[in-house]
Each structure stands twice: as C-alpha cells, then as structure tokens.
N, C-alpha and C. Protein backbone atom coordinates (compact mmCIF):
# COMPACT_ATOMS: atom_id res chain seq x y z
N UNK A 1 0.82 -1.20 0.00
CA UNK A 1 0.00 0.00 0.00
C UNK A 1 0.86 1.26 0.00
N UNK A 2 2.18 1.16 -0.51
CA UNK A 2 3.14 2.78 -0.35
C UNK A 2 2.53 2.95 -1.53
N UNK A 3 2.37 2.23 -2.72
CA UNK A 3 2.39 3.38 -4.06
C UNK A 3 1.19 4.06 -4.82
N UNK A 4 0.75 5.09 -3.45
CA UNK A 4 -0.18 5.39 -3.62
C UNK A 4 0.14 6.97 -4.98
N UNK A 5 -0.73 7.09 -5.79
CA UNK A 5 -0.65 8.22 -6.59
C UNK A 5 0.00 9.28 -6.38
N UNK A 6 0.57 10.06 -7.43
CA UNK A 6 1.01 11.68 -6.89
C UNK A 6 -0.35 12.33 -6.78
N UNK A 7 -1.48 11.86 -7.51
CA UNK A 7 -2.94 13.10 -7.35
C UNK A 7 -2.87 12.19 -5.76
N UNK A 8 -2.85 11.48 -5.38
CA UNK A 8 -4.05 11.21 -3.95
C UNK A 8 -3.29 11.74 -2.93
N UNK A 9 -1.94 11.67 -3.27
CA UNK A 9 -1.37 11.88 -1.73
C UNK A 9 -1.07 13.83 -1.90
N UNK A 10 -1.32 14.66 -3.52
CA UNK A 10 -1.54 15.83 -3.83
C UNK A 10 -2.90 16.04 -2.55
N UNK A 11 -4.08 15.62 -2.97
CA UNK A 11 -5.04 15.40 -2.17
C UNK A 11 -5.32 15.67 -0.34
N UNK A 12 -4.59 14.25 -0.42
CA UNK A 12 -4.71 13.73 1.36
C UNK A 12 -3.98 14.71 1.57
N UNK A 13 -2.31 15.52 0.98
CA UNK A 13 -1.89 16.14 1.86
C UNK A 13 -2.63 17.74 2.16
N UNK A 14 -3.07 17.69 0.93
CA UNK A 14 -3.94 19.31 0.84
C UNK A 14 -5.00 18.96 2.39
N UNK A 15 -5.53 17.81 2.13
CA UNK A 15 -6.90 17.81 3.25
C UNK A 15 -6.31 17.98 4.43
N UNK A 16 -4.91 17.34 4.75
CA UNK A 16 -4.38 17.24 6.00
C UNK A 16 -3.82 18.22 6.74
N UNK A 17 -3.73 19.35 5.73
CA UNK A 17 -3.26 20.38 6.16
C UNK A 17 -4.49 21.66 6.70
N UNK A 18 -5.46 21.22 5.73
CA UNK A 18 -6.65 21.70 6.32
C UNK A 18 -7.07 21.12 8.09
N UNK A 19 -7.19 19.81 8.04
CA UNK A 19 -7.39 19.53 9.24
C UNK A 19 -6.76 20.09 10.30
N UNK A 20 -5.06 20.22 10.01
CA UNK A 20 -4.52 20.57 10.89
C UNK A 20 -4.94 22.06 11.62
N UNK A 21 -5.25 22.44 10.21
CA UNK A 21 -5.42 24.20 10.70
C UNK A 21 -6.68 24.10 11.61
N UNK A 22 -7.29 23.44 11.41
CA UNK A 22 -8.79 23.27 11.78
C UNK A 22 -8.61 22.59 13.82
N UNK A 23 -7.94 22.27 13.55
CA UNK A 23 -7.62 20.79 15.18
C UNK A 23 -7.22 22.19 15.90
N UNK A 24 -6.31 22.91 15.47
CA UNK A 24 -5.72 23.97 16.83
C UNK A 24 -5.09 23.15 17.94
N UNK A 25 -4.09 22.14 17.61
CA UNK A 25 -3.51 20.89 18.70
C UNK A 25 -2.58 22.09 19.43
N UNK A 26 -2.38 21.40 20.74
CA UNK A 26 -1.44 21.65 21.59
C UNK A 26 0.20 21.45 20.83
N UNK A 27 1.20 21.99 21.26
CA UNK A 27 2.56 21.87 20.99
C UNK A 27 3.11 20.12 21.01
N UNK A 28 2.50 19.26 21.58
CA UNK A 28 2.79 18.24 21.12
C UNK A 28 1.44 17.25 20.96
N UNK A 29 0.93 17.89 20.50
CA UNK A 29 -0.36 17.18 19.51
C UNK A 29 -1.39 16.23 19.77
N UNK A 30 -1.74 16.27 21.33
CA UNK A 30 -2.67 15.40 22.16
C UNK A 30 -3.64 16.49 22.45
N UNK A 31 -3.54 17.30 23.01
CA UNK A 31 -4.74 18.20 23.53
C UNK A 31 -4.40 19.58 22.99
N UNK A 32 -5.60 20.16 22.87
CA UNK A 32 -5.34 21.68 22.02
C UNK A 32 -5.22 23.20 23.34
N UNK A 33 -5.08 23.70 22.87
CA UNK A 33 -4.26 24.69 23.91
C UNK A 33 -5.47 25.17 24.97
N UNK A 34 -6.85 24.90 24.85
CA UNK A 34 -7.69 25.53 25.63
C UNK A 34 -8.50 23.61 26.35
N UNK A 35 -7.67 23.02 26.05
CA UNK A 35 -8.36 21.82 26.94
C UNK A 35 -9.04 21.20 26.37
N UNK A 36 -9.56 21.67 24.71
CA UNK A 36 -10.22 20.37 24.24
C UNK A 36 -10.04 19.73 23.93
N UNK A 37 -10.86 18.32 23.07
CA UNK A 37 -10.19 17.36 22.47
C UNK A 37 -9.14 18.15 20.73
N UNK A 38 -8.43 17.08 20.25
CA UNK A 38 -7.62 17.61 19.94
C UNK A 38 -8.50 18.16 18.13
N UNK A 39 -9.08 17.30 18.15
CA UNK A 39 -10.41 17.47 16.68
C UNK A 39 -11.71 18.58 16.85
N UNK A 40 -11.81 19.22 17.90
CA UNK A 40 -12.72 19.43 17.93
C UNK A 40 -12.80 21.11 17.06
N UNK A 41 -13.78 21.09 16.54
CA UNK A 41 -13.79 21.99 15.89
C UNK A 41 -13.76 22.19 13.89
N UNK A 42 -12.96 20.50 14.00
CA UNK A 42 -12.78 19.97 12.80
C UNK A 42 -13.65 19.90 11.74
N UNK A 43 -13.83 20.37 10.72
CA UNK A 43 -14.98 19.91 9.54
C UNK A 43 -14.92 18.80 9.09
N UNK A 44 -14.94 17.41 9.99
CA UNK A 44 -14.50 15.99 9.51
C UNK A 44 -16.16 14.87 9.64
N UNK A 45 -16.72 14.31 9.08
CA UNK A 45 -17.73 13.91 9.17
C UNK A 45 -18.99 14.41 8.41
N UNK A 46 -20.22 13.16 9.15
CA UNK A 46 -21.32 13.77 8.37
C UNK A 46 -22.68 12.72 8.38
N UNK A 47 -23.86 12.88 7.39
CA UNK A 47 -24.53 12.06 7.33
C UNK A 47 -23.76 11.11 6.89
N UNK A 48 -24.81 9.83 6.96
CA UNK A 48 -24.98 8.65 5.95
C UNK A 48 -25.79 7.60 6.32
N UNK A 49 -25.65 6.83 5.26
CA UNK A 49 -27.00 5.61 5.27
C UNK A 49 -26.47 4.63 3.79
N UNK A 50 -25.85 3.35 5.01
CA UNK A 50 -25.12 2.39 4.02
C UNK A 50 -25.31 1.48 4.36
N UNK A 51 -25.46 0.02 3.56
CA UNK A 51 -25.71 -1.19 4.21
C UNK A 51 -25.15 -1.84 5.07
N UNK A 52 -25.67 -2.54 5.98
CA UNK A 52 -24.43 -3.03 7.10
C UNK A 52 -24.29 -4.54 7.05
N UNK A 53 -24.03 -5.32 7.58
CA UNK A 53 -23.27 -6.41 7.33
C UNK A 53 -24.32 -7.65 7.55
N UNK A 54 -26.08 -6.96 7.86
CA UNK A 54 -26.57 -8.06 7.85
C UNK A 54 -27.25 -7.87 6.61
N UNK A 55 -27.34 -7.01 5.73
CA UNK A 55 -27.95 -6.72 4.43
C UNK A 55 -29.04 -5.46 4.62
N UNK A 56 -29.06 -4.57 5.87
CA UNK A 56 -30.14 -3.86 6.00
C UNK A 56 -29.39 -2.45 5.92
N UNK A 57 -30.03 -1.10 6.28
CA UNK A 57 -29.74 -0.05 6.05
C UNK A 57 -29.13 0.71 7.47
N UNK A 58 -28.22 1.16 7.13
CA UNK A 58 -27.92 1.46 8.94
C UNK A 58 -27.33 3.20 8.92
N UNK A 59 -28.15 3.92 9.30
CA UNK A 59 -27.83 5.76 8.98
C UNK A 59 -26.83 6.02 10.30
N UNK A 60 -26.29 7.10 10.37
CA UNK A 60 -25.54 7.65 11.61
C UNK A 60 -26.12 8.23 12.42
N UNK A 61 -27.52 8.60 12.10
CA UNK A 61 -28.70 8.83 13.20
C UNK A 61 -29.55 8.15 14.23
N UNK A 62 -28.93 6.61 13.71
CA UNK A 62 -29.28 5.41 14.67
C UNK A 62 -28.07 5.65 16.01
N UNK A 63 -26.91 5.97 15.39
CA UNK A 63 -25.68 6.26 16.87
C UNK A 63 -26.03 7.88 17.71
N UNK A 64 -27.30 8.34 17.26
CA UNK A 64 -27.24 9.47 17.97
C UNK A 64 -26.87 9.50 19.67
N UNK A 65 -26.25 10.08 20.52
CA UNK A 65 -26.07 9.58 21.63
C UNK A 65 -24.81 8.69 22.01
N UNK A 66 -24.75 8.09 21.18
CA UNK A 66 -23.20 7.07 21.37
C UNK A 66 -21.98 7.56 20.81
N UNK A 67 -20.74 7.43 21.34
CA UNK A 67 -19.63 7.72 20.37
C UNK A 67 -19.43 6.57 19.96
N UNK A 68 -18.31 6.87 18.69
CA UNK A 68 -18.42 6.47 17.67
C UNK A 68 -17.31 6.09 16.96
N UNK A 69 -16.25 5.21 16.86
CA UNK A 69 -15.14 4.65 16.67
C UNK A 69 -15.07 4.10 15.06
N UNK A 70 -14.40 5.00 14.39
CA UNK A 70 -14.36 4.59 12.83
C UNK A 70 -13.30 4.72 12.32
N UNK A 71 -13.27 3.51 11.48
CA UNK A 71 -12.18 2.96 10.63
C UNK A 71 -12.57 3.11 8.87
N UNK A 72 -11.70 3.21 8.26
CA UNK A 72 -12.31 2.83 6.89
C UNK A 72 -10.84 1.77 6.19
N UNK A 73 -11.81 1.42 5.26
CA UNK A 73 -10.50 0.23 4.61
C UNK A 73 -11.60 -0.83 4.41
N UNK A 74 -10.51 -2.09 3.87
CA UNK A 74 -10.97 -2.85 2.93
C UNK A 74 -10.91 -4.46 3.62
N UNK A 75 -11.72 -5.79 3.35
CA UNK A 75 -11.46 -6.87 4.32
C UNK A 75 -9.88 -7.44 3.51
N UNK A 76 -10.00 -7.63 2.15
CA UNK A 76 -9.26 -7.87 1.25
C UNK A 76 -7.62 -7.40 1.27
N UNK A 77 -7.26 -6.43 2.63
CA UNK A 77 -6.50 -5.44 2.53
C UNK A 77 -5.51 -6.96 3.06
N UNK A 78 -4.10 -7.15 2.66
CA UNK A 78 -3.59 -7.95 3.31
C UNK A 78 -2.38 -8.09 4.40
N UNK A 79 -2.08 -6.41 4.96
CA UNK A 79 -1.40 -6.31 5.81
C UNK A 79 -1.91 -4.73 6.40
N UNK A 80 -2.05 -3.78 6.31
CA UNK A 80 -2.36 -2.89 7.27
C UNK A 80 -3.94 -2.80 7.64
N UNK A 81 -4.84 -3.62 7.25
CA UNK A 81 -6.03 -3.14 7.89
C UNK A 81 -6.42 -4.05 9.00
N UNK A 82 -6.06 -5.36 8.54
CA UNK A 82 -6.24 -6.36 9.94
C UNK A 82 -5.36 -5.93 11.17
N UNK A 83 -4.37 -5.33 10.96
CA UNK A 83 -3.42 -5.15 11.95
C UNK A 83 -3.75 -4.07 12.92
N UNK A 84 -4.19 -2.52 12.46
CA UNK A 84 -5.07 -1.76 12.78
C UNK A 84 -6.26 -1.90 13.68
N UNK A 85 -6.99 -2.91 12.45
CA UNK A 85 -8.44 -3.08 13.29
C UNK A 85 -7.84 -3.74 14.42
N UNK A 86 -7.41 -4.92 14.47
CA UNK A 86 -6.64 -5.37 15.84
C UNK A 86 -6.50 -4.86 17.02
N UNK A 87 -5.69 -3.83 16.29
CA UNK A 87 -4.98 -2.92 17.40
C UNK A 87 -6.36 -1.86 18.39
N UNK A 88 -7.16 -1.62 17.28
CA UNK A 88 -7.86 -0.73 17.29
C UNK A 88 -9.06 -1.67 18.29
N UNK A 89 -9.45 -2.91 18.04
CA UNK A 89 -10.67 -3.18 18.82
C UNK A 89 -10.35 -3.99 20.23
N UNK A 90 -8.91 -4.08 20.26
CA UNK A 90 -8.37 -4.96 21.50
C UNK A 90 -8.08 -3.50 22.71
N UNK A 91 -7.43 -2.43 22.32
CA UNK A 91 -7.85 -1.14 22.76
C UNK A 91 -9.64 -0.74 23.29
N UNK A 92 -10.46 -1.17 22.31
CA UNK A 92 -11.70 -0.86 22.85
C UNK A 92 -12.12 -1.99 24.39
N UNK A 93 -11.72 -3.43 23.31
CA UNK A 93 -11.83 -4.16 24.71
C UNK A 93 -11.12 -3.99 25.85
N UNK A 94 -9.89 -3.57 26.18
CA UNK A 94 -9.54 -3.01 27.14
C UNK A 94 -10.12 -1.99 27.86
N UNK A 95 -10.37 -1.14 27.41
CA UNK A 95 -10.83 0.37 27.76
C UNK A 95 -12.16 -0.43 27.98
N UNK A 96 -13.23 -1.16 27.68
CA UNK A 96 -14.55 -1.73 28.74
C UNK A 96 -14.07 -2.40 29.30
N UNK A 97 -13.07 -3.90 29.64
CA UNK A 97 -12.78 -4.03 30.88
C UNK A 97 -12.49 -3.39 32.17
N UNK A 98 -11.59 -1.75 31.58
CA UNK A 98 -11.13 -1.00 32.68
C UNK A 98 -12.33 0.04 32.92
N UNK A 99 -13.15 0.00 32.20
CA UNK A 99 -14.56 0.65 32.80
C UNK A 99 -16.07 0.00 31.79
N UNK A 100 -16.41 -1.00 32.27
CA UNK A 100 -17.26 -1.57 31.35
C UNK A 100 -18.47 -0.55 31.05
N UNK A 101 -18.66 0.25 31.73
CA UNK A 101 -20.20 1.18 31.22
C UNK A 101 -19.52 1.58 29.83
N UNK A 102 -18.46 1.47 28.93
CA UNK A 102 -17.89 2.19 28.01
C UNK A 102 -18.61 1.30 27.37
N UNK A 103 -19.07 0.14 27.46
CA UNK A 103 -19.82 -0.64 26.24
C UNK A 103 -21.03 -0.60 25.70
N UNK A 104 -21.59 0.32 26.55
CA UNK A 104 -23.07 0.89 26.46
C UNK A 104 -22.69 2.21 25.77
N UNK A 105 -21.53 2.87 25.73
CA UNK A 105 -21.64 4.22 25.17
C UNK A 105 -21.02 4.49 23.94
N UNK A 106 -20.31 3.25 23.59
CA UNK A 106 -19.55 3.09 22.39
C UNK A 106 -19.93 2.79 21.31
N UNK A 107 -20.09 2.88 20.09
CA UNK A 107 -19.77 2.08 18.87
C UNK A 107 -19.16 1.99 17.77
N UNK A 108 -18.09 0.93 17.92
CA UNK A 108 -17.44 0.77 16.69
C UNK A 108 -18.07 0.74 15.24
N UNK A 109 -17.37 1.14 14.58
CA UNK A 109 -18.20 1.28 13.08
C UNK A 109 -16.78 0.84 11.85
N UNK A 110 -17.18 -0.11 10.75
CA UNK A 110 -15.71 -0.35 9.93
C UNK A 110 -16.67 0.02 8.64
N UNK A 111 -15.81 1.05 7.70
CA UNK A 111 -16.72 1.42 6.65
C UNK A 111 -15.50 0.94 5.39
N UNK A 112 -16.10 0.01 4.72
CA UNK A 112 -15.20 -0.59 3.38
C UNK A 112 -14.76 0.49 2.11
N UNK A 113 -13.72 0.61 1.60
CA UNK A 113 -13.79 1.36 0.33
C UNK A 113 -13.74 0.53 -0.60
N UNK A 114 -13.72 -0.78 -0.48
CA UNK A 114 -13.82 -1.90 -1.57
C UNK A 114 -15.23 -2.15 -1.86
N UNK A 115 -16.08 -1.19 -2.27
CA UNK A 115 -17.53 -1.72 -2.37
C UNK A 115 -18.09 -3.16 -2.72
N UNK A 116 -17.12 -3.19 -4.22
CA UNK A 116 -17.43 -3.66 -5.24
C UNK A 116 -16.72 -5.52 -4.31
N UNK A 117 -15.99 -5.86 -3.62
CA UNK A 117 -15.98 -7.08 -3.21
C UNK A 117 -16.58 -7.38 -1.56
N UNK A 118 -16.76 -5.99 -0.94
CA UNK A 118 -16.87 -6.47 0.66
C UNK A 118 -18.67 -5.86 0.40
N UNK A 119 -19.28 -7.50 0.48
CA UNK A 119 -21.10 -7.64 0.44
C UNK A 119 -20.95 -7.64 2.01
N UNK A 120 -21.93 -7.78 1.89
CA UNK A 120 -22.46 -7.92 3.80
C UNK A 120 -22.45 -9.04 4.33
N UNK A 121 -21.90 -9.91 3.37
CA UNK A 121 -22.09 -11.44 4.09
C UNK A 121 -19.90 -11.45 3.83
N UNK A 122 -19.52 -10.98 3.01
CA UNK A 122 -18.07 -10.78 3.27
C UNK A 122 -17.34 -9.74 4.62
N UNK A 123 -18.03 -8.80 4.67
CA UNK A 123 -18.15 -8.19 5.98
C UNK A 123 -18.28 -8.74 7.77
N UNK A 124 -19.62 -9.53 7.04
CA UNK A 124 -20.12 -10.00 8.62
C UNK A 124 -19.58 -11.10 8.88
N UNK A 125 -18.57 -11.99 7.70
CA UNK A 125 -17.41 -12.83 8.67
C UNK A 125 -16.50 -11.87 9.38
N UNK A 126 -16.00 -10.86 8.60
CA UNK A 126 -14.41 -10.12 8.30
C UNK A 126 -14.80 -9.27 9.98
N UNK A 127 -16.00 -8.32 10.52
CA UNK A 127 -16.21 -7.79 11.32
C UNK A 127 -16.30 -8.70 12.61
N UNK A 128 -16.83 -9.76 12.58
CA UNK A 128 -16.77 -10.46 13.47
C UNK A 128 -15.45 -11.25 14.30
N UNK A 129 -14.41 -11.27 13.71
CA UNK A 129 -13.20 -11.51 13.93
C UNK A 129 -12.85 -10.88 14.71
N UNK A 130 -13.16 -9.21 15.18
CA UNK A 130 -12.40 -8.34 15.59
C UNK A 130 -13.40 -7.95 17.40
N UNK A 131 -14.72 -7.85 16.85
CA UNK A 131 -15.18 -6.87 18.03
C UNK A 131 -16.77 -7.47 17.91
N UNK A 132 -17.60 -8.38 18.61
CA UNK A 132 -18.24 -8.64 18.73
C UNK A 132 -19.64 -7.35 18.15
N UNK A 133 -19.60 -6.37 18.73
CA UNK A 133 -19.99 -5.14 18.09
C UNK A 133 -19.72 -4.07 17.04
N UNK A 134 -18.84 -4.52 16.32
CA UNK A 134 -18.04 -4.02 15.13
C UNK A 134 -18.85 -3.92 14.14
N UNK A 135 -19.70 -2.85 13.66
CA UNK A 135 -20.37 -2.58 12.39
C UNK A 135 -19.72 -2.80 11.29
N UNK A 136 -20.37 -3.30 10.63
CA UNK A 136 -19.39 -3.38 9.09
C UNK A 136 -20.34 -2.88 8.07
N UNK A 137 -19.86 -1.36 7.50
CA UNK A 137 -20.91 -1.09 6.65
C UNK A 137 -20.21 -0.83 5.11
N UNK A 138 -20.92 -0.94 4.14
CA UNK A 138 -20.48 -0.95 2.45
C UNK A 138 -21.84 -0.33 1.52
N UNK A 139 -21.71 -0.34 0.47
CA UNK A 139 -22.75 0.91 -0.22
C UNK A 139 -22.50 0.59 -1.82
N UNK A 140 -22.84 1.40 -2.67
CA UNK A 140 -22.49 1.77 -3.78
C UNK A 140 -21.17 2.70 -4.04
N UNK A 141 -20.28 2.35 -4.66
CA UNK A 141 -19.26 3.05 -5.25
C UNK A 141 -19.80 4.56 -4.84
N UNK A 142 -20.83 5.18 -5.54
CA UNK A 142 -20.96 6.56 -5.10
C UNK A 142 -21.42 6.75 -3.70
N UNK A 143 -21.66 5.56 -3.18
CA UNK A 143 -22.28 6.01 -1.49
C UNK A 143 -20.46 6.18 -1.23
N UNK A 144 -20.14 5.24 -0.78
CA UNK A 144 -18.84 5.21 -0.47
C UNK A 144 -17.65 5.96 -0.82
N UNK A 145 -17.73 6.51 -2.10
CA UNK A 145 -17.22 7.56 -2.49
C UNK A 145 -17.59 9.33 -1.73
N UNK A 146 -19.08 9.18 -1.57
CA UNK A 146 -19.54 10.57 -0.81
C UNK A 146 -19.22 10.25 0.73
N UNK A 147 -19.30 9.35 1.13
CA UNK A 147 -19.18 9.25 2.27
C UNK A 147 -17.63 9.23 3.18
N UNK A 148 -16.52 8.89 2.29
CA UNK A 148 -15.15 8.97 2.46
C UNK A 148 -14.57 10.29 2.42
N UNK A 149 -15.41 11.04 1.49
CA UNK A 149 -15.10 12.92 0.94
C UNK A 149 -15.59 13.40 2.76
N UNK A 150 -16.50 13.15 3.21
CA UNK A 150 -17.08 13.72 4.51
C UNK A 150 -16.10 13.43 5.59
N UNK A 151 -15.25 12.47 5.63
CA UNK A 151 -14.51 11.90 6.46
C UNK A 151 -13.15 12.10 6.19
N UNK A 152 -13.14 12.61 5.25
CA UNK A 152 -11.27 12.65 4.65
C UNK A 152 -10.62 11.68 4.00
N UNK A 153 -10.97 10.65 3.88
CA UNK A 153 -10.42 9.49 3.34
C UNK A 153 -10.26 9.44 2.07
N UNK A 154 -8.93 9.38 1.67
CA UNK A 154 -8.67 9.03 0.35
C UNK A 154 -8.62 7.76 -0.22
N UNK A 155 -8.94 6.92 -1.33
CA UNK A 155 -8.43 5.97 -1.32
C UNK A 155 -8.43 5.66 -3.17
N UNK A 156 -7.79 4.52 -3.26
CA UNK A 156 -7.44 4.59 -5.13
C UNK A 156 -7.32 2.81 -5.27
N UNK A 157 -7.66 2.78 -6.02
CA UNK A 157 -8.05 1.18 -6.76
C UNK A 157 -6.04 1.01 -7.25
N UNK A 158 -6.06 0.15 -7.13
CA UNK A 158 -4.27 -0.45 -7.91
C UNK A 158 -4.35 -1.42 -8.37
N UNK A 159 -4.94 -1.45 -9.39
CA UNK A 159 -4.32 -3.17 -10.50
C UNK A 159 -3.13 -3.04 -11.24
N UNK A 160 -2.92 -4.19 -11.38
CA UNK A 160 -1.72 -4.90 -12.05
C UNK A 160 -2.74 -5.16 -12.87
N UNK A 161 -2.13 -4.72 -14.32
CA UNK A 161 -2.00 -5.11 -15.46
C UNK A 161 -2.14 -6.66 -16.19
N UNK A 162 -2.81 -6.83 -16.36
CA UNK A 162 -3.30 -8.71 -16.89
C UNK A 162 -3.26 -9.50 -15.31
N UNK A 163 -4.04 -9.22 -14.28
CA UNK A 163 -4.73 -9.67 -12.74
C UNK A 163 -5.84 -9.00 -12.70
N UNK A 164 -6.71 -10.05 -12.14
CA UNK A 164 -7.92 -9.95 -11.71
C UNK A 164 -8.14 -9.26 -9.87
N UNK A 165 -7.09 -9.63 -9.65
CA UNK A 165 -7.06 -9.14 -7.92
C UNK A 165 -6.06 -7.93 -8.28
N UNK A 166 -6.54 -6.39 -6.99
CA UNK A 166 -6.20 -5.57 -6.89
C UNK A 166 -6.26 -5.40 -5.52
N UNK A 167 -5.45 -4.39 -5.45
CA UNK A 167 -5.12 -3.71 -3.68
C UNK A 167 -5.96 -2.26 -3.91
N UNK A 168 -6.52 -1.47 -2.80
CA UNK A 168 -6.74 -0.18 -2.79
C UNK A 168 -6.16 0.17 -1.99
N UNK A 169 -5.25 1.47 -2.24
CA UNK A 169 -4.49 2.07 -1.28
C UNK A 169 -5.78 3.31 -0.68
N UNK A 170 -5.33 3.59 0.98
CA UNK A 170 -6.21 4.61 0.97
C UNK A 170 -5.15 4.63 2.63
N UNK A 171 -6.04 6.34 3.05
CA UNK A 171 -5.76 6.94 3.92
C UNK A 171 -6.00 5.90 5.39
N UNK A 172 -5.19 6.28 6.30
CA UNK A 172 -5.20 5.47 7.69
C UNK A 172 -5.88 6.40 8.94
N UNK A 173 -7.07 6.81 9.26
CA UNK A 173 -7.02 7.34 10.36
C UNK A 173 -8.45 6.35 10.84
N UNK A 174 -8.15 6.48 12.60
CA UNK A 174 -8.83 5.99 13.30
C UNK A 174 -10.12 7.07 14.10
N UNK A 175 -10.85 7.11 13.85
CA UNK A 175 -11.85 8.31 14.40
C UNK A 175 -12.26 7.70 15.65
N UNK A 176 -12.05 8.88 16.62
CA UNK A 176 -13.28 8.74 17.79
C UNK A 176 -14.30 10.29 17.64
N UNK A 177 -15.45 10.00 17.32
CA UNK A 177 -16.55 10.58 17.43
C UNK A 177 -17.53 10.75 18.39
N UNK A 178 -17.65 12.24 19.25
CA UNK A 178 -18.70 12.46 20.17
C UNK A 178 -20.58 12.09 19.87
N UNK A 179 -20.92 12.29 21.03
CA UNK A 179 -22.59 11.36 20.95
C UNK A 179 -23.12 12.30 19.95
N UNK A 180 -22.87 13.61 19.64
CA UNK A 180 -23.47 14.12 18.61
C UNK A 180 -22.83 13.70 17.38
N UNK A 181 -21.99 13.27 17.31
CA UNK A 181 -21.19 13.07 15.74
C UNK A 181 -20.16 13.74 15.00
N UNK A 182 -19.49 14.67 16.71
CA UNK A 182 -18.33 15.41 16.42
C UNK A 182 -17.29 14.87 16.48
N UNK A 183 -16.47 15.59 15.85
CA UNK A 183 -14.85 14.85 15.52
C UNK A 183 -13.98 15.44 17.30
N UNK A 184 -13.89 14.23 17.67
CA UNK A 184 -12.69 14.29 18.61
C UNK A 184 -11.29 14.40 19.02
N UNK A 185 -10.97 12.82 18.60
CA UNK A 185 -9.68 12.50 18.48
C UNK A 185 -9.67 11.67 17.46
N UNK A 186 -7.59 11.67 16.88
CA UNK A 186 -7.48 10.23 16.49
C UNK A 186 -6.82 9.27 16.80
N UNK A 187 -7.21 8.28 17.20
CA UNK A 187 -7.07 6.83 17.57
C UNK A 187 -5.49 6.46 17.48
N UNK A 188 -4.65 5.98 18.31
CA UNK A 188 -3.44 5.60 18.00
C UNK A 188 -3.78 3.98 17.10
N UNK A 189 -3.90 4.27 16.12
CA UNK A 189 -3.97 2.34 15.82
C UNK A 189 -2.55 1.84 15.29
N UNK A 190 -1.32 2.47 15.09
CA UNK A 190 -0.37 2.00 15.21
C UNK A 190 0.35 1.96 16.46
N UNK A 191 -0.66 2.09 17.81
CA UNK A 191 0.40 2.00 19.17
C UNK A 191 -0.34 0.96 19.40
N UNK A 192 0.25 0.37 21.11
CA UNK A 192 -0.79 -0.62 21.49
C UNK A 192 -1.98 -0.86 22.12
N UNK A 193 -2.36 -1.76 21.83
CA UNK A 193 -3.93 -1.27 22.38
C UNK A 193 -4.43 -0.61 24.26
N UNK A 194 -3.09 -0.84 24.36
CA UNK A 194 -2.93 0.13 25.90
C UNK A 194 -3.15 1.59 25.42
N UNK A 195 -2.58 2.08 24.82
CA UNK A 195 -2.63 3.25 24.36
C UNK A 195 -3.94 3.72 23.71
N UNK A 196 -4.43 3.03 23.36
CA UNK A 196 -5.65 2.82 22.61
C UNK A 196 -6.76 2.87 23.57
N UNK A 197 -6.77 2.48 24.35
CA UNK A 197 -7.39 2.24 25.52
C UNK A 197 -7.61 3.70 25.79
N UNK A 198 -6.41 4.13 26.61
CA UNK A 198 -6.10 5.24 27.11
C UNK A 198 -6.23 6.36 26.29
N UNK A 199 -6.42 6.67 25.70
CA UNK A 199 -6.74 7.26 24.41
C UNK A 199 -8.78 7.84 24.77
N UNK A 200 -9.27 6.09 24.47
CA UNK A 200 -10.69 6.06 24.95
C UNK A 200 -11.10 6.48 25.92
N UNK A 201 -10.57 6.31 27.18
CA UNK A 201 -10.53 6.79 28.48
C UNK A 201 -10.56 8.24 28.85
N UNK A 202 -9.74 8.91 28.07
CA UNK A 202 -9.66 10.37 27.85
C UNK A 202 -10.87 10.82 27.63
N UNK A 203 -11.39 10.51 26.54
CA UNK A 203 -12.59 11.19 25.86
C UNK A 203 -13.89 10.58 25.66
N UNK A 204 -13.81 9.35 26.45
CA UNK A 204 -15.25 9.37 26.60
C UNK A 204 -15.96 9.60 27.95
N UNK A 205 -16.86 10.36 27.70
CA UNK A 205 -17.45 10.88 29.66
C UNK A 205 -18.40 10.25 29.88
C-alpha cells in the first residue's frame, strides 16, 4: 500500500493540512491549547445511510447519543487493515474491561472502500473476527465515495495489469466521534492497544 498516486497523496496532503489548521492541537499534539479534544472543531464527518453487514440499512442517526469509533478500509487489505483493526478493537476491549459502562456508550463502526468485493455477508465474517460489536458497513461506489469525501479518506483502486485481484491504497485514520457526531480525536492504531485504551478513556465521559 506505499504506491499510492502523486494526485491522492496531492489530495490527502492538501486535506491534512486543512485539518490541521482546523484541530488547533497543543505543541505536542494530544490536547489543544484551551483543553479540548484535539479534533474538535474539525470539519470531519457527516450524514450517511449504508448497508451493514446483515444486508439492511444502517444511517448515523441510529448512533445518535453514542460515540463512535471509525475505521475505513478494505477486508481484502492484506497487511495494514487487519493489523489496525486489531490494534484498534483490542484497545476498545480493554478500555470496557477498565470501565465496562464504556460498552453501552460506544460504537465501533468499519466502513469498506472496496464496495465492489466487501457484500455484507463478506463483511459480517471479516467484522466479526475483531469486536463482537463491530459494524461493518459498504454501499455503492458513489455512497462510499460521498461518504469517504465527509470523512477525509482518500483511497485509489491499484491493479496490475493482466490480474484480476487488486489492492486499494487509501488513507489510515482511526476516528473517535462524540454522541453528537463530532470529531474528537485520532485513535493511535499504530500504538498498542494500551494506548488505545487510554486514548478512549480520555474522551469518553
């Protein structure tokens, strides 16, 4: 997944620099200078309404009230997304062992950019592996396409030339989202899920 385009990473870096301006982080990039979370304020997010992994319709107005833990990527991905989600839902399970009411206030959410191979019955093995509560939602190319623009996510199809199997490269961030559907923090999913934990712990009240 390095050889991602000169337009996408033209792109991601343009968006990222927006974000940044937007976060107002503290001098070393956990909390912003007046105590909030470090996203807040961010233009990151949004509606939607995409199928989820048992074949039905699942909007972001059903999590009203809950935060909201999102990933995007692909099941097909064969080294950074399993590793991530990993990281990312063994962190959640920690963080409800060390305060279980967090399992009532949480929800994980995994949104595919592989439309076109992750169905809901490829999903609802691939989600289940990770987090007993792990949404797995997928759409139409243009759902998924509008819905990645709201979130920042870049991502780009890569075939090889005379193969039927392709990789999609795309952007890595881990979202934690407030009960209204504001942008918070982001997720260490390359630390360990201690950190990850602790991370959760911070920001959810």
């Amino acid at each position: 997944m390095n050889n991602i385009t000169n337009k996408v990473k033209m792109i991601l870096v343009a968006g990222l620099l927006t974000l940044m301006a937007a976060c107002n982080p503290a001098p070393d990039g956990s909390i912003s200078a007046n105590g909030e979370p470090p996203l807040a304020g961010a233009k990151i997010g949004g509606s939607f309404t995409l199928t989820n992994q048992d074949g039905g319709k699942t909007s972001d107005t059903q999590f009203k009230g809950k935060y909201r833990i999102m990933y995007f990527g692909y099941s097909y991905c064969p080294d950074v997304c399993p590793v991530d989600l990993a990281n990312i839902m063994l962190g959640l399970k920690q963080a409800e062992k060390e305060n279980p009411a967090l399992s009532d206030k949480i929800q994980p959410i995994f949104i595919s950019v592989d439309p076109g191979r992750d169905t809901p019955a490829v999903l609802k093995q691939y989600v289940a592996a990770f987090h007993p509560r792990l949404i797995g939602l997928t759409g139409t190319p243009e759902e998924i396409a509008a819905v990645a623009k709201k979130y920042l996510i870049i991502y780009d199809v890569r075939k090889d030339e005379g193969s039927s199997e392709y990789l999609v490269d795309h952007s890595r961030q881990a979202y934690l989202f407030g009960p209204e559907g504001e942008p918070l923090a982001l997720l260490p999913f390359d630390g360990t899920p201690q950190q990850v934990a602790d991370d959760i712990n911070r920001w959810v009240r």
